[in-house]
N, C-alpha and C. Protein backbone atom coordinates (compact mmCIF):
# COMPACT_ATOMS: atom_id res chain seq x y z
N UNK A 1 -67.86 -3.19 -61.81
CA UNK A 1 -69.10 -3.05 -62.56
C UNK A 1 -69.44 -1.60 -62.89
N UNK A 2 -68.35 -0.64 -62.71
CA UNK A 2 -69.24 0.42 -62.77
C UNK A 2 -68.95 0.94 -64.00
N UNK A 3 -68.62 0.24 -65.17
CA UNK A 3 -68.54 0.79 -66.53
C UNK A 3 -69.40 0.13 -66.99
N UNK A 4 -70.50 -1.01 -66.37
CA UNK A 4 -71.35 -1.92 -67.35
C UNK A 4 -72.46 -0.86 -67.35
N UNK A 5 -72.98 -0.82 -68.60
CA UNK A 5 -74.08 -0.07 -68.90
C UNK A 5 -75.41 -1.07 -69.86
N UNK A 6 -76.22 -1.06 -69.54
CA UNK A 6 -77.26 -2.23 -70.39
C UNK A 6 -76.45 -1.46 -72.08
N UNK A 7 -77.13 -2.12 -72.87
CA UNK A 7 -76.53 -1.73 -74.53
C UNK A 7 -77.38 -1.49 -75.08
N UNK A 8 -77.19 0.15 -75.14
CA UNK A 8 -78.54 0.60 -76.74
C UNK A 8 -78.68 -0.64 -77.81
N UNK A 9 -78.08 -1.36 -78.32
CA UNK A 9 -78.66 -1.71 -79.22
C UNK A 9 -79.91 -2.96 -79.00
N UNK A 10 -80.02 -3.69 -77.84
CA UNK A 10 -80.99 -4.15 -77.22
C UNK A 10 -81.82 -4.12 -76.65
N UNK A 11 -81.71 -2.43 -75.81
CA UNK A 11 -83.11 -1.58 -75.24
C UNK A 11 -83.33 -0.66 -75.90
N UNK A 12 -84.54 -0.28 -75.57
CA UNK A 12 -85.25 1.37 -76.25
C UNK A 12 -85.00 2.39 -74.72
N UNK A 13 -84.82 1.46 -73.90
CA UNK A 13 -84.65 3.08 -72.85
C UNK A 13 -83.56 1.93 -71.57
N UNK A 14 -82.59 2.97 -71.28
CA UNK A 14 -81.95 2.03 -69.87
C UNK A 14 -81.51 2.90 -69.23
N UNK A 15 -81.41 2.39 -67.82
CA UNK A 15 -81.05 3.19 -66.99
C UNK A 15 -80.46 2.40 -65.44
N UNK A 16 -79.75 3.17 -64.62
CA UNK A 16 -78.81 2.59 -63.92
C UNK A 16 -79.50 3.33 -62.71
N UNK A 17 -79.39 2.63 -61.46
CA UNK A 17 -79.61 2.49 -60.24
C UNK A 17 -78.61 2.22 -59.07
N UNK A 18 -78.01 3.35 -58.48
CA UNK A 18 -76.85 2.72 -57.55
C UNK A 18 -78.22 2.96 -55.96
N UNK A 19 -77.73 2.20 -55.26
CA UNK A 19 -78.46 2.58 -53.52
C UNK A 19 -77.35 1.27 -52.68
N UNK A 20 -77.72 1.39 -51.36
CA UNK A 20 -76.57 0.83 -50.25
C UNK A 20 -78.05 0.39 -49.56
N UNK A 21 -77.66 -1.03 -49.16
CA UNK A 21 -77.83 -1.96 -48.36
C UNK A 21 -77.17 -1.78 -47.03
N UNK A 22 -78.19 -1.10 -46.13
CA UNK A 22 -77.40 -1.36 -44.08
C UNK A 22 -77.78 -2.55 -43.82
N UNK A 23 -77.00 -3.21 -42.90
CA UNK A 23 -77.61 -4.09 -41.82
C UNK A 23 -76.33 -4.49 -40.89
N UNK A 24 -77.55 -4.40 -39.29
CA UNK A 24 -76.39 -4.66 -38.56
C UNK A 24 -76.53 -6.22 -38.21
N UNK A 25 -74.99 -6.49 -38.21
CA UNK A 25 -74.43 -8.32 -37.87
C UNK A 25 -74.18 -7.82 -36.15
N UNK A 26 -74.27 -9.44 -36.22
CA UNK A 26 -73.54 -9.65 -34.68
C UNK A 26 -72.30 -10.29 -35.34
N UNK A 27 -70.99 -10.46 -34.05
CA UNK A 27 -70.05 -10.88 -34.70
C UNK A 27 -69.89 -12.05 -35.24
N UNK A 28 -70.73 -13.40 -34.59
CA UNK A 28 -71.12 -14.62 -35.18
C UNK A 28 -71.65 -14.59 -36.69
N UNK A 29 -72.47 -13.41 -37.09
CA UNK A 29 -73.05 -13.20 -37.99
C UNK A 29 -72.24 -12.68 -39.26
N UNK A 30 -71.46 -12.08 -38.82
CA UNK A 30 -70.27 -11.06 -39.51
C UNK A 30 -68.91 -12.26 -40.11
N UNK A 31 -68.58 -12.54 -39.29
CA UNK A 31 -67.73 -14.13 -40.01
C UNK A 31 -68.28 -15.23 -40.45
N UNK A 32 -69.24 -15.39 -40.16
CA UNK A 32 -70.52 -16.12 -41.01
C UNK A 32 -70.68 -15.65 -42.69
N UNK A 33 -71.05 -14.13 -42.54
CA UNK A 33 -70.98 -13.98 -43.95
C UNK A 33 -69.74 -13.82 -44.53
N UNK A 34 -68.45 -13.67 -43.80
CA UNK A 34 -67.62 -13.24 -44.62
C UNK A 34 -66.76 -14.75 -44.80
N UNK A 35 -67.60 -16.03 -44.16
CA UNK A 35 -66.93 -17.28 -44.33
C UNK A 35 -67.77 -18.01 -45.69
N UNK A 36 -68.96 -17.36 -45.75
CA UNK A 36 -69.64 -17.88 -47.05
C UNK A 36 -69.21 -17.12 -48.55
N UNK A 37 -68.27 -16.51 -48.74
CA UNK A 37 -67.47 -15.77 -49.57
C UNK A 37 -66.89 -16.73 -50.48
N UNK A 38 -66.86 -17.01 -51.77
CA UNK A 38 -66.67 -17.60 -52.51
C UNK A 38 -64.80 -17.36 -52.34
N UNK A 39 -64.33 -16.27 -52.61
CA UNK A 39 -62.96 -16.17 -52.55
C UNK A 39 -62.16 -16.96 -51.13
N UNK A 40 -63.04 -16.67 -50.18
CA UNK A 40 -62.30 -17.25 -48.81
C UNK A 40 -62.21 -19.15 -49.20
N UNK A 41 -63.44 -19.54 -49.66
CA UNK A 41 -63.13 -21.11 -49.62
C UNK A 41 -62.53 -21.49 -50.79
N UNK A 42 -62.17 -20.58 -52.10
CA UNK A 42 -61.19 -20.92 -52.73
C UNK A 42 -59.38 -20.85 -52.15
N UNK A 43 -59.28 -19.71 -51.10
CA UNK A 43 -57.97 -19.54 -50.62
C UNK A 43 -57.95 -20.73 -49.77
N UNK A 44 -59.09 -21.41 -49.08
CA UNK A 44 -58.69 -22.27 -47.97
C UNK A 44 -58.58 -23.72 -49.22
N UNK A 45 -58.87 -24.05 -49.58
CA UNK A 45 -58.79 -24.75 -51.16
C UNK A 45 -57.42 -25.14 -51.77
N UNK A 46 -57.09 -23.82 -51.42
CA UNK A 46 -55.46 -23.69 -52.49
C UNK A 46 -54.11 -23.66 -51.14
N UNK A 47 -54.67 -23.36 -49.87
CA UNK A 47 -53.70 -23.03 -48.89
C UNK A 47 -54.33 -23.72 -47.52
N UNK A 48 -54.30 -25.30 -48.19
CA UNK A 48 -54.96 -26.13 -46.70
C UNK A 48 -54.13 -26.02 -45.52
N UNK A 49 -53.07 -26.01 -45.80
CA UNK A 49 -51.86 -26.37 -44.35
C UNK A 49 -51.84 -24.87 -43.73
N UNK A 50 -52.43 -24.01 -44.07
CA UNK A 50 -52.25 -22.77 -43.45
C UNK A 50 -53.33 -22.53 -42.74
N UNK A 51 -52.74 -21.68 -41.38
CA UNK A 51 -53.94 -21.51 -40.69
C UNK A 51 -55.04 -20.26 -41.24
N UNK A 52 -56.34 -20.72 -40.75
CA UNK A 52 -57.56 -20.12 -41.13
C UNK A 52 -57.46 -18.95 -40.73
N UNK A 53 -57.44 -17.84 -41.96
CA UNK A 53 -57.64 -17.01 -42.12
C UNK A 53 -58.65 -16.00 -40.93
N UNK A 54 -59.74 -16.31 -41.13
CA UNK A 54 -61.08 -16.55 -40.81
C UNK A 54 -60.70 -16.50 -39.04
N UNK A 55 -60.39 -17.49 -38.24
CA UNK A 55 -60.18 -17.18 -37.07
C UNK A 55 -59.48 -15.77 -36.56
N UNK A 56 -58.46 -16.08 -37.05
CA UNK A 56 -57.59 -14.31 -37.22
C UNK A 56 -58.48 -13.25 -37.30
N UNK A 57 -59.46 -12.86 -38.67
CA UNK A 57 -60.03 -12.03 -38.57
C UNK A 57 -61.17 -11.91 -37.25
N UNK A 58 -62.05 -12.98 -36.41
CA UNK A 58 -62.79 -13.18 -35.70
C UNK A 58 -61.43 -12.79 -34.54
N UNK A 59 -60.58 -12.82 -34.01
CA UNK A 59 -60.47 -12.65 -33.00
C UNK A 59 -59.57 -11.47 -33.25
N UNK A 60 -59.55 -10.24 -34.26
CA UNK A 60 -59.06 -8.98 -34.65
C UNK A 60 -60.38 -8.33 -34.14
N UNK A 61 -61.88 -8.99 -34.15
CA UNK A 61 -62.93 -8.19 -34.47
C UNK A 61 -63.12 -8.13 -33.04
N UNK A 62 -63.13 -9.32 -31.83
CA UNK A 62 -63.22 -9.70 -30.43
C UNK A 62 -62.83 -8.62 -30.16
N UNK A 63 -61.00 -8.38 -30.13
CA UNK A 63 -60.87 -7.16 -29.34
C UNK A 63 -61.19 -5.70 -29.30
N UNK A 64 -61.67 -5.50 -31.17
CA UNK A 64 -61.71 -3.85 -31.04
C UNK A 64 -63.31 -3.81 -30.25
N UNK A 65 -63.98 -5.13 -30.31
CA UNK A 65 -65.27 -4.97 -29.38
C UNK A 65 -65.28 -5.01 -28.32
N UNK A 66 -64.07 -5.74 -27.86
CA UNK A 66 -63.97 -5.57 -26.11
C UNK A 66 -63.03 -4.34 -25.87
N UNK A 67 -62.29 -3.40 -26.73
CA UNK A 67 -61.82 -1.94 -26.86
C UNK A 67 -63.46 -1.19 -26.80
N UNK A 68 -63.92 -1.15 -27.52
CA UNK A 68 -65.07 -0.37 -27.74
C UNK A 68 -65.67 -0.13 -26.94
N UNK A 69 -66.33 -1.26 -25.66
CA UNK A 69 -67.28 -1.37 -24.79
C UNK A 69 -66.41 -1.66 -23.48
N UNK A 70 -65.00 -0.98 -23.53
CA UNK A 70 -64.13 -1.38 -22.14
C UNK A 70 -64.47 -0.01 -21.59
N UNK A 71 -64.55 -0.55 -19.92
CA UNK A 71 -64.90 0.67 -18.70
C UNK A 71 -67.12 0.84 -18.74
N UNK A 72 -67.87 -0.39 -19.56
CA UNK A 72 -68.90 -0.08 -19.21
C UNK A 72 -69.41 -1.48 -18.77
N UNK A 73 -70.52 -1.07 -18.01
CA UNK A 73 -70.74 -2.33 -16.44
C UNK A 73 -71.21 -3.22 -17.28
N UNK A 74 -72.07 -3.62 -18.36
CA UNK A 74 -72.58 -4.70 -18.93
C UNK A 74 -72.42 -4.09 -20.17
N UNK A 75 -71.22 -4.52 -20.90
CA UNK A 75 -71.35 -4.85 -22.39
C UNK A 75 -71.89 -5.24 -23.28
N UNK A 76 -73.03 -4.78 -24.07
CA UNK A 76 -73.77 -5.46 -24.98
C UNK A 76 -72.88 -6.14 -25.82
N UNK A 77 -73.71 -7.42 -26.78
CA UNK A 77 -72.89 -7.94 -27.52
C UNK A 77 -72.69 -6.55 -29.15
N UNK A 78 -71.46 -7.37 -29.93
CA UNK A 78 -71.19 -6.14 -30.67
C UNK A 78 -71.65 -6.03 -31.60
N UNK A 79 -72.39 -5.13 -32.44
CA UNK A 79 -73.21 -4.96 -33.41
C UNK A 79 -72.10 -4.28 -34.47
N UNK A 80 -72.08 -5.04 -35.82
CA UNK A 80 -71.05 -4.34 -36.90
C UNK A 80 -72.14 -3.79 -38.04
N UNK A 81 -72.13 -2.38 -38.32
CA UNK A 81 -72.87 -1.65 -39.35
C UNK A 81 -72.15 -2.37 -40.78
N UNK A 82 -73.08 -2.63 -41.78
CA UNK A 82 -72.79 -3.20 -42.41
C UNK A 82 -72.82 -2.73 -43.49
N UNK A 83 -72.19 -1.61 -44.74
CA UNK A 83 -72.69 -1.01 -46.08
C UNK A 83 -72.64 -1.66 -46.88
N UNK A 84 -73.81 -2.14 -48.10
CA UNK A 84 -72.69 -3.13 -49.55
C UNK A 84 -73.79 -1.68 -50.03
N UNK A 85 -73.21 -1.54 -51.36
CA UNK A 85 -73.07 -1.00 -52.46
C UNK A 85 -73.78 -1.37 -53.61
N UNK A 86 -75.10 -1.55 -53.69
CA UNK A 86 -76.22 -2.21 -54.72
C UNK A 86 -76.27 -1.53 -56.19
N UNK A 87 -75.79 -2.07 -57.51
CA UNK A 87 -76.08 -1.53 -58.80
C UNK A 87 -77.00 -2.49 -59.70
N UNK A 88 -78.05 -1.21 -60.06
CA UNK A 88 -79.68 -2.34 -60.60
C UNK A 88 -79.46 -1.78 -61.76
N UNK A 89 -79.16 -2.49 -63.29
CA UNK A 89 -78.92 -1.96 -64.41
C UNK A 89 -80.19 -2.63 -65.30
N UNK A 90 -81.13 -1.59 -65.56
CA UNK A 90 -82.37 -2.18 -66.16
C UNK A 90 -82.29 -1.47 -67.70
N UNK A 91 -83.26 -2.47 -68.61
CA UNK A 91 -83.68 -2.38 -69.68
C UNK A 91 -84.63 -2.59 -69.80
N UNK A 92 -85.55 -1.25 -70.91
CA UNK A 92 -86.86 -1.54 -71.24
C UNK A 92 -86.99 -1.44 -72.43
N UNK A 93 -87.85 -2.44 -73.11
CA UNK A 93 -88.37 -2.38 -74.26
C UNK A 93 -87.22 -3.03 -75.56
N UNK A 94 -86.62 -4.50 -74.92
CA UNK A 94 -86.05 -5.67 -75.71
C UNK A 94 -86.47 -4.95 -77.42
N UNK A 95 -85.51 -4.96 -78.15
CA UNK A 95 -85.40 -4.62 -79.35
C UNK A 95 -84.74 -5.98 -80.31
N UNK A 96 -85.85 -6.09 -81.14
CA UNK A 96 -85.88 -7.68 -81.91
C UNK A 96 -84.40 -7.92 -82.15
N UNK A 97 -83.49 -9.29 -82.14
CA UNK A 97 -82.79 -9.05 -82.81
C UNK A 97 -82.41 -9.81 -83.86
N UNK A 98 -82.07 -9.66 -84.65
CA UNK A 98 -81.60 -10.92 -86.03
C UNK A 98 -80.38 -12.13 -85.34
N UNK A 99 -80.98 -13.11 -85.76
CA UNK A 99 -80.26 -14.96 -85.30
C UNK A 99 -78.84 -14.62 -85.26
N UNK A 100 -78.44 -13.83 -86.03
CA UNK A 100 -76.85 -14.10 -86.50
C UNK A 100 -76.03 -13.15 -85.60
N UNK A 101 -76.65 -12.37 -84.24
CA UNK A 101 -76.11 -11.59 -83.54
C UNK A 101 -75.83 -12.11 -82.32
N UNK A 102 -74.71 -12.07 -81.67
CA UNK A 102 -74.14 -12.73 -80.49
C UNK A 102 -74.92 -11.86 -79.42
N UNK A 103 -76.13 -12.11 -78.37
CA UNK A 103 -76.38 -11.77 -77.51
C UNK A 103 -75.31 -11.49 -75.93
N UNK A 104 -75.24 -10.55 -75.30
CA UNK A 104 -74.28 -9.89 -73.88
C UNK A 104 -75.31 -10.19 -73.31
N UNK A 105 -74.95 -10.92 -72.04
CA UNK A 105 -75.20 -10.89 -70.77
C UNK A 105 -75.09 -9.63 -69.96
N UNK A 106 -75.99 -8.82 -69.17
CA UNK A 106 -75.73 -7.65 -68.80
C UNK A 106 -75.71 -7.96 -67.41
């Protein structure tokens, strides 16, 4: 997305907005979202007889958390920092347009 720009010829003024989204998951939480992923339940879709992906990554994540918190007396559970990458592409001031022009989705 980072060449989409709203289109002069439909606004009078636009402008682009990047900022980052934190939040920390627990690990239940963390394969949770990365099991509600549109791409993951198309691969499990197309590659039923294969084993789940998804477990693999959950028990890659187990150990670097039981690496992380090895040699301390009570281990909290593991908290994963989370960055996404937010782009807000606004337009102001809709500029009329004539019937016979194919409207873009921005």
């Amino acid at each position: 997305y980072q060449d989409i720009e709203p289109m002069d010829p439909y606004f009078e003024h636009t402008t682009r907005t990047d900022f980052d989204m934190k939040q920390e998951l627990s690990l239940d939480q963390l394969v949770g979202y990365v099991g509600s992923w549109s791409s993951y339940a198309t691969y499990c879709k197309q590659h039923p007889t294969l084993p789940d992906p998804l477990e693999a990554f959950e028990g890659q994540l187990e150990l670097a958390a039981a690496e992380t918190s090895a040699g301390t007396s009570r281990p909290a559970p593991p908290l994963f920092n989370i960055v996404r990458r937010v782009t807000l592409l606004m337009g102001k001031g809709p500029r009329p347009q004539t019937s016979g022009v194919n409207r873009v989705c921005v």
